[in-house]
PDB file of N, CA and C in Angstrom:
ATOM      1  N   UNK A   1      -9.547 -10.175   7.873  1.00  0.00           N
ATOM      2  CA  UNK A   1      -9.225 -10.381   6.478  1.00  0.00           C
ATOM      3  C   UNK A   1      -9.984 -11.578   5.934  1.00  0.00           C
ATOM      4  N   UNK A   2     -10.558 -11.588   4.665  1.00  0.00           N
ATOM      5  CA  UNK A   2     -11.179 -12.827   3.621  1.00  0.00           C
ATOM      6  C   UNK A   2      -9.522 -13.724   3.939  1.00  0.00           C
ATOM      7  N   UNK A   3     -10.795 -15.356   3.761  1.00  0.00           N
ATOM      8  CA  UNK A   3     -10.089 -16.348   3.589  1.00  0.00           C
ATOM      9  C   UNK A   3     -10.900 -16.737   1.958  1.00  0.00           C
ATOM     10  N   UNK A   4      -9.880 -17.314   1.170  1.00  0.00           N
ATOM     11  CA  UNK A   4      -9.856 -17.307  -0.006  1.00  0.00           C
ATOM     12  C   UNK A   4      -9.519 -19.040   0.184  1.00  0.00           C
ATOM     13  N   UNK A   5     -10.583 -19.873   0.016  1.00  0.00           N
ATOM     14  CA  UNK A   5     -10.551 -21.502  -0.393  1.00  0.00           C
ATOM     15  C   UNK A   5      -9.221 -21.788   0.522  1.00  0.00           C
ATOM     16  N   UNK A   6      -8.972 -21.858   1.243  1.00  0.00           N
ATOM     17  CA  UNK A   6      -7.794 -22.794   1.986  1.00  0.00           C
ATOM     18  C   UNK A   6      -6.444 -21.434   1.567  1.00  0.00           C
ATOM     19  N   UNK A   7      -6.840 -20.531   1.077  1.00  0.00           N
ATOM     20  CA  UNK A   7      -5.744 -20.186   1.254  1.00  0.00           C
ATOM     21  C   UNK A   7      -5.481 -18.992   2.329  1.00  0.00           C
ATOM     22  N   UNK A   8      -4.094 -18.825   3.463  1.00  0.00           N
ATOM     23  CA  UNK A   8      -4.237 -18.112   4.951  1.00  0.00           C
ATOM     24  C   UNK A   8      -4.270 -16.543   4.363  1.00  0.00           C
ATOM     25  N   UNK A   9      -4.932 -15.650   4.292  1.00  0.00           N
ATOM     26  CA  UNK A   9      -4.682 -14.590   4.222  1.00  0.00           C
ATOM     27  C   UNK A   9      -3.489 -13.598   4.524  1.00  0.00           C
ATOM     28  N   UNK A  10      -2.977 -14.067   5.686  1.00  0.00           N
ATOM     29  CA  UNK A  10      -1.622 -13.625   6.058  1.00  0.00           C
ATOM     30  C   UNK A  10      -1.119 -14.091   7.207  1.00  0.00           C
ATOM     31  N   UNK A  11       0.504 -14.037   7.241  1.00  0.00           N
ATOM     32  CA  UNK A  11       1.084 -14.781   8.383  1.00  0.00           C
ATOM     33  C   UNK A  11       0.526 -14.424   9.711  1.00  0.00           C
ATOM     34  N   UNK A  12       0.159 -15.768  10.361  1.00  0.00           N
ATOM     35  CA  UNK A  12      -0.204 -15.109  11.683  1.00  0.00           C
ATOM     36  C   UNK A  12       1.290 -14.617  13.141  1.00  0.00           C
ATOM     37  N   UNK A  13       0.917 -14.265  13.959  1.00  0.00           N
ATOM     38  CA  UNK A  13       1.309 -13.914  15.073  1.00  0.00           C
ATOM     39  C   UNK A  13       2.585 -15.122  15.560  1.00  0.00           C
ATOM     40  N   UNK A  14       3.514 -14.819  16.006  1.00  0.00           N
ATOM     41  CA  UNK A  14       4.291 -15.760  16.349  1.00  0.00           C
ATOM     42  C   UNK A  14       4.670 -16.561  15.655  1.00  0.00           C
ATOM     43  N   UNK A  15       4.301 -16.869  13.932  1.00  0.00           N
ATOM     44  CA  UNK A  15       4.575 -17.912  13.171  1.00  0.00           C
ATOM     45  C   UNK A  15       5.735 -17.216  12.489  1.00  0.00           C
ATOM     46  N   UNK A  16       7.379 -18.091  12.337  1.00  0.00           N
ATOM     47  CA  UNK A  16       7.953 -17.976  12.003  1.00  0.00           C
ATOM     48  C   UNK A  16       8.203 -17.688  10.556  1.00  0.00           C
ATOM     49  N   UNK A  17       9.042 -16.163  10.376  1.00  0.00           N
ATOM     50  CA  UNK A  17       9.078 -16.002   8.853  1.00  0.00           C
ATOM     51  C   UNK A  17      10.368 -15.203   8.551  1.00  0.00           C
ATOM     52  N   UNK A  18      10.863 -16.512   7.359  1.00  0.00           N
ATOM     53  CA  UNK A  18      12.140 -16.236   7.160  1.00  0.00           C
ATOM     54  C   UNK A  18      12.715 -14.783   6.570  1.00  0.00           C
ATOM     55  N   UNK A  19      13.717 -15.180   7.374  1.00  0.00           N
ATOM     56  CA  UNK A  19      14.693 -13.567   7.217  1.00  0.00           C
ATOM     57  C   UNK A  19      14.803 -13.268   5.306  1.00  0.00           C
ATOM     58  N   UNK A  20      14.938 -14.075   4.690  1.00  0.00           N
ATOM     59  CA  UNK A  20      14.862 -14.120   3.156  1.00  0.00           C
ATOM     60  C   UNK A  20      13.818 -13.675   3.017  1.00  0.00           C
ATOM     61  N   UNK A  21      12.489 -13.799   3.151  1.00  0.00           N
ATOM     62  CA  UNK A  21      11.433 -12.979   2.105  1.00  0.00           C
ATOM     63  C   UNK A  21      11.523 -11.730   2.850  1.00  0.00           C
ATOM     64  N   UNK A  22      11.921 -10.576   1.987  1.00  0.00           N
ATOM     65  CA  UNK A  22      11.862  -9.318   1.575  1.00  0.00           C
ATOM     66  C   UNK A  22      11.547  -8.874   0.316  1.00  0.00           C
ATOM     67  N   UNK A  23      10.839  -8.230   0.045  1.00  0.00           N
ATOM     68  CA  UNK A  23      10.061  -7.149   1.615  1.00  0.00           C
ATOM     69  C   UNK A  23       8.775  -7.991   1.798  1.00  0.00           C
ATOM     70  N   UNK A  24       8.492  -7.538   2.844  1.00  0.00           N
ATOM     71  CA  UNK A  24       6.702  -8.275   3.455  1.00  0.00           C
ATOM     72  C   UNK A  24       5.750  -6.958   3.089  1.00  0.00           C
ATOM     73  N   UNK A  25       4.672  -7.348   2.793  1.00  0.00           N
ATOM     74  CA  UNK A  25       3.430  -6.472   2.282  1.00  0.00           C
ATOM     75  C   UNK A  25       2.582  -6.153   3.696  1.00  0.00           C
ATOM     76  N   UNK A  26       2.414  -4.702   3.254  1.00  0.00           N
ATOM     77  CA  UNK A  26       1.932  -4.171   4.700  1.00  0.00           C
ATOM     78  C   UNK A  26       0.338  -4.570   4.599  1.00  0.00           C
ATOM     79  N   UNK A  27      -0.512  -4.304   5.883  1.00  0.00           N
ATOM     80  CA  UNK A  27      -1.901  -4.764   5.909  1.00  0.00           C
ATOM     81  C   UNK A  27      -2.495  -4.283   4.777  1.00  0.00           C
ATOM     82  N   UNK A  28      -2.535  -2.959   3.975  1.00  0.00           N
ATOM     83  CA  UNK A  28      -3.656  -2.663   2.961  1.00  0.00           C
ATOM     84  C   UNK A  28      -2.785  -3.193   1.735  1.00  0.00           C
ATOM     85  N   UNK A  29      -1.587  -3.217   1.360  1.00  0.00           N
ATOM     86  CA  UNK A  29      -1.385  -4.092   0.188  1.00  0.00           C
ATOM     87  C   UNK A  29      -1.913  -5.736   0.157  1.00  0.00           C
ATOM     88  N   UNK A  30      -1.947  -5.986   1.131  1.00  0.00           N
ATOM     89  CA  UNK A  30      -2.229  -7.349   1.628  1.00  0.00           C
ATOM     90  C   UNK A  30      -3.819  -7.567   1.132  1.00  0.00           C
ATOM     91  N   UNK A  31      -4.355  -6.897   1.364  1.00  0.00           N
ATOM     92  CA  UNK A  31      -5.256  -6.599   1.251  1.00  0.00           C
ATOM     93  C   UNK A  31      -5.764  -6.455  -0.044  1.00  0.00           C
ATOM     94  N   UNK A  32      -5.133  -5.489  -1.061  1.00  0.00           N
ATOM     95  CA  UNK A  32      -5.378  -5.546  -2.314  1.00  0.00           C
ATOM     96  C   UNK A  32      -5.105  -6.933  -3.189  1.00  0.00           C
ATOM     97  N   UNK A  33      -4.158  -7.217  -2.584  1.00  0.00           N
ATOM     98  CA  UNK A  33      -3.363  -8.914  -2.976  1.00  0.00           C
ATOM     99  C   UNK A  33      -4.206  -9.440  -2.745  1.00  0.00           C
ATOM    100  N   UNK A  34      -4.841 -10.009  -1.750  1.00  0.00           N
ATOM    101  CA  UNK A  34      -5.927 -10.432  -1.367  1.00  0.00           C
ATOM    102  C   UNK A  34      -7.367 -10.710  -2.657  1.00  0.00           C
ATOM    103  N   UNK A  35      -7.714  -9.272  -2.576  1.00  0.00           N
ATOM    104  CA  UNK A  35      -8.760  -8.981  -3.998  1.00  0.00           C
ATOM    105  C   UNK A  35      -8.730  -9.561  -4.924  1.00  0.00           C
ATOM    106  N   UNK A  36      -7.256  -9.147  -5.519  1.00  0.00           N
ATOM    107  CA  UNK A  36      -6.901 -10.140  -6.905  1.00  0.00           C
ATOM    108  C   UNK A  36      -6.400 -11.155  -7.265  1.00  0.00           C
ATOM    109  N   UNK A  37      -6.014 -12.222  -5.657  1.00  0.00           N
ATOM    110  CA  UNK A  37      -6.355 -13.112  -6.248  1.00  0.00           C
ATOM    111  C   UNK A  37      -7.431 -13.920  -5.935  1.00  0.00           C
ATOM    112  N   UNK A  38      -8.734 -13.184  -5.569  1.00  0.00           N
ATOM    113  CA  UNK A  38      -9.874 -13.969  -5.453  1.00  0.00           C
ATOM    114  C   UNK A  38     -10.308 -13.105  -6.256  1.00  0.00           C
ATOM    115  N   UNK A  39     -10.311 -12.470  -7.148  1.00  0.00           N
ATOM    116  CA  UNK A  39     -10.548 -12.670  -8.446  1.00  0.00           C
ATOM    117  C   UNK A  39     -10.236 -13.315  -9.579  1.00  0.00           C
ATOM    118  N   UNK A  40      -8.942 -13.831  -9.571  1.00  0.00           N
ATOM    119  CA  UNK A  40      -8.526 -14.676 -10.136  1.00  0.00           C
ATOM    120  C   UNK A  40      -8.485 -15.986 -10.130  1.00  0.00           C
ATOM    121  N   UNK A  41      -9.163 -16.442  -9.019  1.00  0.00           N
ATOM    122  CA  UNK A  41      -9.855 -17.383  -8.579  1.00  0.00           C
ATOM    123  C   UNK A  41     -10.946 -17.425  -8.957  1.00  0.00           C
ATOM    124  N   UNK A  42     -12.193 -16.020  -8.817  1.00  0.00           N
ATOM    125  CA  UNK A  42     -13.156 -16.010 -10.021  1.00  0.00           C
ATOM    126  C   UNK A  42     -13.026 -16.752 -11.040  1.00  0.00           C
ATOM    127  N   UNK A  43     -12.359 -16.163 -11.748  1.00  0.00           N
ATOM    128  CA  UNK A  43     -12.037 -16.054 -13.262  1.00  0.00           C
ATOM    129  C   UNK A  43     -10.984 -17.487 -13.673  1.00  0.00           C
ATOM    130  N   UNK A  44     -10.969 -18.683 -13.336  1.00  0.00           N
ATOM    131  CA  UNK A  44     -10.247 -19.985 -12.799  1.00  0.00           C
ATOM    132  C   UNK A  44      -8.860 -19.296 -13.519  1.00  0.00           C
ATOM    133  N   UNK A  45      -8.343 -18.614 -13.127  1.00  0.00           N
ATOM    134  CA  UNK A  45      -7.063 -18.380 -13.709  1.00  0.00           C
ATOM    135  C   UNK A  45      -6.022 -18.575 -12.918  1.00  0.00           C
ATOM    136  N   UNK A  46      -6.182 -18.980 -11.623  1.00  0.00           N
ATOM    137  CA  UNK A  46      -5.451 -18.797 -10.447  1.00  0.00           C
ATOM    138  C   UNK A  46      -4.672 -20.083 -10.455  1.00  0.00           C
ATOM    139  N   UNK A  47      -3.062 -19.886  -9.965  1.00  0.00           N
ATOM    140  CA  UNK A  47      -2.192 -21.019  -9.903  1.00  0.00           C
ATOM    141  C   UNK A  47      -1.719 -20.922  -8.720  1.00  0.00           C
ATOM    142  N   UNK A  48      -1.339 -22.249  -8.413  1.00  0.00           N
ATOM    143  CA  UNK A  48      -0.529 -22.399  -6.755  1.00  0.00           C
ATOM    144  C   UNK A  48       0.528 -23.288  -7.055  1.00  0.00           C
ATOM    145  N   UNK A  49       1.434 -22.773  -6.000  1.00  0.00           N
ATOM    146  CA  UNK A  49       2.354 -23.999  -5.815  1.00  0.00           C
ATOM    147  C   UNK A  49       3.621 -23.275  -6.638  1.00  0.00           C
ATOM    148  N   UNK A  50       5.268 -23.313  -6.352  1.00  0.00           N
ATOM    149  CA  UNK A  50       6.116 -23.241  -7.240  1.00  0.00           C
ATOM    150  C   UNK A  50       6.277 -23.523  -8.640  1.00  0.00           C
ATOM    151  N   UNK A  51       5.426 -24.742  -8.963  1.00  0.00           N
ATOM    152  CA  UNK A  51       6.179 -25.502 -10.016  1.00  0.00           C
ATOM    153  C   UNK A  51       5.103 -24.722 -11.187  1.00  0.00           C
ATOM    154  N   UNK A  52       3.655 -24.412 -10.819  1.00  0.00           N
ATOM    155  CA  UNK A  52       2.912 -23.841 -11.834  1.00  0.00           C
ATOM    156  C   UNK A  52       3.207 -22.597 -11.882  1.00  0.00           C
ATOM    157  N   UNK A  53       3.627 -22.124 -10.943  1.00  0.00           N
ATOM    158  CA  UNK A  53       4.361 -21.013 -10.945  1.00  0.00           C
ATOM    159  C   UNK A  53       5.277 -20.424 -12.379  1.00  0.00           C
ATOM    160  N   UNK A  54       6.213 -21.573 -11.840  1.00  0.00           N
ATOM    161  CA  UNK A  54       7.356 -21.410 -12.794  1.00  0.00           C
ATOM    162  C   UNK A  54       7.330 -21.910 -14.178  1.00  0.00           C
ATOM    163  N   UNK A  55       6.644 -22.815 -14.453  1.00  0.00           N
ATOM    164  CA  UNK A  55       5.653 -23.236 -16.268  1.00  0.00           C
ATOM    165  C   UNK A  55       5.146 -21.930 -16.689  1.00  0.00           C
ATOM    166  N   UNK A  56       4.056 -21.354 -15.415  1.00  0.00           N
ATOM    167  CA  UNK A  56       3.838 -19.909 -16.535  1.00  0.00           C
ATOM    168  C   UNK A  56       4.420 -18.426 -16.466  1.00  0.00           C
ATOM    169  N   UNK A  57       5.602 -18.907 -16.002  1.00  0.00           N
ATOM    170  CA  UNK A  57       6.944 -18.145 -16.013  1.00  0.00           C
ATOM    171  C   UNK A  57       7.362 -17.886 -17.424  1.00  0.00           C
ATOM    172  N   UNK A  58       7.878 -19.454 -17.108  1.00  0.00           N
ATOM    173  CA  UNK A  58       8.112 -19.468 -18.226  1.00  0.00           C
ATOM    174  C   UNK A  58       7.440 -19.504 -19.828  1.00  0.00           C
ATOM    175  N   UNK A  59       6.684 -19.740 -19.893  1.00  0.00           N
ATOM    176  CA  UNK A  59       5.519 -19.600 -20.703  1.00  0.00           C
ATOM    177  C   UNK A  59       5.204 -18.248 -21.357  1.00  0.00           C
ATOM    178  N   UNK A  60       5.363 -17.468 -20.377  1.00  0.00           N
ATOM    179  CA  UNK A  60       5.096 -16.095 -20.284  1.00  0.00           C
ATOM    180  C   UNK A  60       4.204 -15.517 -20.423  1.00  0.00           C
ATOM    181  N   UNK A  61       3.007 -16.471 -19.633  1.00  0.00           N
ATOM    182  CA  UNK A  61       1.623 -15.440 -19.578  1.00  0.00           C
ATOM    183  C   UNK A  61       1.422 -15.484 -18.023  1.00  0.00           C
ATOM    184  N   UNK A  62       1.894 -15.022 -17.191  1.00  0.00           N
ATOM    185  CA  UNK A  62       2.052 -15.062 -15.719  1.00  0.00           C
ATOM    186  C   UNK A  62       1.979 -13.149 -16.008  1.00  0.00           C
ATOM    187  N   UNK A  63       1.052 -12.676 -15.121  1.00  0.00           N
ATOM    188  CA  UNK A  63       1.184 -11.358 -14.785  1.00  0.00           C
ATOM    189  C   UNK A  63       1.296 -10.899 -13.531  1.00  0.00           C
ATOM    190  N   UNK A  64       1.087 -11.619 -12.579  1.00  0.00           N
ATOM    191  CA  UNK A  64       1.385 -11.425 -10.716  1.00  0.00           C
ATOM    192  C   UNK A  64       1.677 -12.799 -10.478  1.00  0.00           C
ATOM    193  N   UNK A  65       2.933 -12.792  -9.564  1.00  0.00           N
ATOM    194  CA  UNK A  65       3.073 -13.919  -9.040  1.00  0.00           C
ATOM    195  C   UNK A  65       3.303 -13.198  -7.237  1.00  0.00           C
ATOM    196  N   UNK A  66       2.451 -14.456  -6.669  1.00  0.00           N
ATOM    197  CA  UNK A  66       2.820 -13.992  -5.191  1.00  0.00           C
ATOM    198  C   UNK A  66       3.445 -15.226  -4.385  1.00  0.00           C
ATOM    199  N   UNK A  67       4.183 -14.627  -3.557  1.00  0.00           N
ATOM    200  CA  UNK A  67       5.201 -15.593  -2.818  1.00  0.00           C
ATOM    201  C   UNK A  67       4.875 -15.354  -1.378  1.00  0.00           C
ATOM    202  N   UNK A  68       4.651 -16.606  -0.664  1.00  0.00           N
ATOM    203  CA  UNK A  68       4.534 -16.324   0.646  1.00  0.00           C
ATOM    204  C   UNK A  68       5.685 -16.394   1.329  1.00  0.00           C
ATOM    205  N   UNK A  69       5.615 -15.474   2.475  1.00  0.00           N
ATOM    206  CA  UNK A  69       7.053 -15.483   3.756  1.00  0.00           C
ATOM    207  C   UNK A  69       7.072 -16.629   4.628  1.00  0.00           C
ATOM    208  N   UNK A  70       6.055 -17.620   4.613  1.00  0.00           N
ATOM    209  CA  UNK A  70       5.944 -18.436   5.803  1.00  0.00           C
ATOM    210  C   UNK A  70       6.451 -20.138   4.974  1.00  0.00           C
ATOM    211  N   UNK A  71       6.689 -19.682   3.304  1.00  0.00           N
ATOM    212  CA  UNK A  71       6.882 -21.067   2.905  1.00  0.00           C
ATOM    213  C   UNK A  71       8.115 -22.412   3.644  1.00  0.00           C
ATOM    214  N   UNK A  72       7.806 -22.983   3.428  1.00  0.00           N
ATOM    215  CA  UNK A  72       9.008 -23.797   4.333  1.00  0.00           C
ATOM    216  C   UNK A  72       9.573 -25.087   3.235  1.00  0.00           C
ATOM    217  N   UNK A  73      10.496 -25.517   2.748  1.00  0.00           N
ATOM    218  CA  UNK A  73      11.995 -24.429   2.734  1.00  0.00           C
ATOM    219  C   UNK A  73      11.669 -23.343   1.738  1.00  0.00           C
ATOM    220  N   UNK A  74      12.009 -21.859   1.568  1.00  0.00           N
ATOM    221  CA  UNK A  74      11.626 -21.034   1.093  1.00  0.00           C
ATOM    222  C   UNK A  74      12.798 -20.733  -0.125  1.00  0.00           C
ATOM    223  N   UNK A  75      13.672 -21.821  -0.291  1.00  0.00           N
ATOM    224  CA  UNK A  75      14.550 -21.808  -1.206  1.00  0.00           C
ATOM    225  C   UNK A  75      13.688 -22.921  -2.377  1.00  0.00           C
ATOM    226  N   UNK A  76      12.675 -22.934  -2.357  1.00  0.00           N
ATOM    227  CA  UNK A  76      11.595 -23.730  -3.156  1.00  0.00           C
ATOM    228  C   UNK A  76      11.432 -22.526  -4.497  1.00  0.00           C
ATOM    229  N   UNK A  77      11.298 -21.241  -3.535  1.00  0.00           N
ATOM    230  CA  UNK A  77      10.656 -20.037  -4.894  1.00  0.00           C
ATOM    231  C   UNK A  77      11.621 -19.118  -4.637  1.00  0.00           C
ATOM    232  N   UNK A  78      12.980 -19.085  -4.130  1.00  0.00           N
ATOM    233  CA  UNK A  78      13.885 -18.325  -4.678  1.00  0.00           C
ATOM    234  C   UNK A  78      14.721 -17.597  -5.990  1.00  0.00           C
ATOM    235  N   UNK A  79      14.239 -18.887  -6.674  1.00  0.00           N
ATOM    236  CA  UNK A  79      14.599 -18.825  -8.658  1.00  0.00           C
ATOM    237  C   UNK A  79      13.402 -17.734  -8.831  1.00  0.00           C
ATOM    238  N   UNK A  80      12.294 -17.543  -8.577  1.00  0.00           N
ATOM    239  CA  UNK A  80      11.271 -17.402  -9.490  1.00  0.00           C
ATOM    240  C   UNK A  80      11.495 -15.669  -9.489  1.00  0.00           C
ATOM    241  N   UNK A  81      12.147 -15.136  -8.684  1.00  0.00           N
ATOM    242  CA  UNK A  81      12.236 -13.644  -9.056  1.00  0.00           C
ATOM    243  C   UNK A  81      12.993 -13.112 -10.441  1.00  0.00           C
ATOM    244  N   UNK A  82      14.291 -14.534 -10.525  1.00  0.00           N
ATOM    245  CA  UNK A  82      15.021 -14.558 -11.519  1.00  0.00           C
ATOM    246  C   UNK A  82      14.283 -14.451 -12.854  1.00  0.00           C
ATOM    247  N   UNK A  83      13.266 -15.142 -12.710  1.00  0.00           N
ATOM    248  CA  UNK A  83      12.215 -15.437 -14.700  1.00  0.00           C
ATOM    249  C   UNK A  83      11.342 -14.300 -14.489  1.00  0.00           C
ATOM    250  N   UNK A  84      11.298 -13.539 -13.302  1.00  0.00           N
ATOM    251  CA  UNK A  84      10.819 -12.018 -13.893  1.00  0.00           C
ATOM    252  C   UNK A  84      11.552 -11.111 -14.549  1.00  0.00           C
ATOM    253  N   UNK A  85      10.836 -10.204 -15.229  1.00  0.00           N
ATOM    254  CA  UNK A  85      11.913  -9.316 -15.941  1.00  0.00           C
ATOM    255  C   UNK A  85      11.135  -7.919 -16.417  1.00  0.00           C
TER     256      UNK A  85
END
């Protein structure tokens, strides 16, 4: 799989991932996920982190938000499913 600027493509092997993120994305969605957001990285549109997250949540020009399973504490981006709609 592409590595995208520091960011892991997907959880590796043996690395712990919490029972809370459901559902996990299988290898070819992963994959498409992957695509767009190194395209969106292209295109400097790309945000990281909870908190920018949740500004263009709220904001409401956010059109994919992705959440990783390996975050630690993962009650960081638990709200953010809530400001979808």
């Amino acid at each position: 799989m592409k590595q995208i600027r520091g960011i892991r493509p997907s959880v590796k092997t043996g690395e712990a991932v919490n029972p809370k993120a459901c559902p996990l994305a299988d290898a070819q969605v992963t994959s498409t996920i992957l695509d767009l957001v190194q395209q969106a990285a292209n295109y400097k549109q790309l945000k990281k982190g909870a908190n920018e997250a949740t500004k263009t949540l709220n904001r409401g020009i956010s059109e994919f938000i992705v959440m990783a399973a390996d975050t630690e504490p993962l009650e960081i981006m638990l709200h953010l499913p809530a400001f979808t709609g």
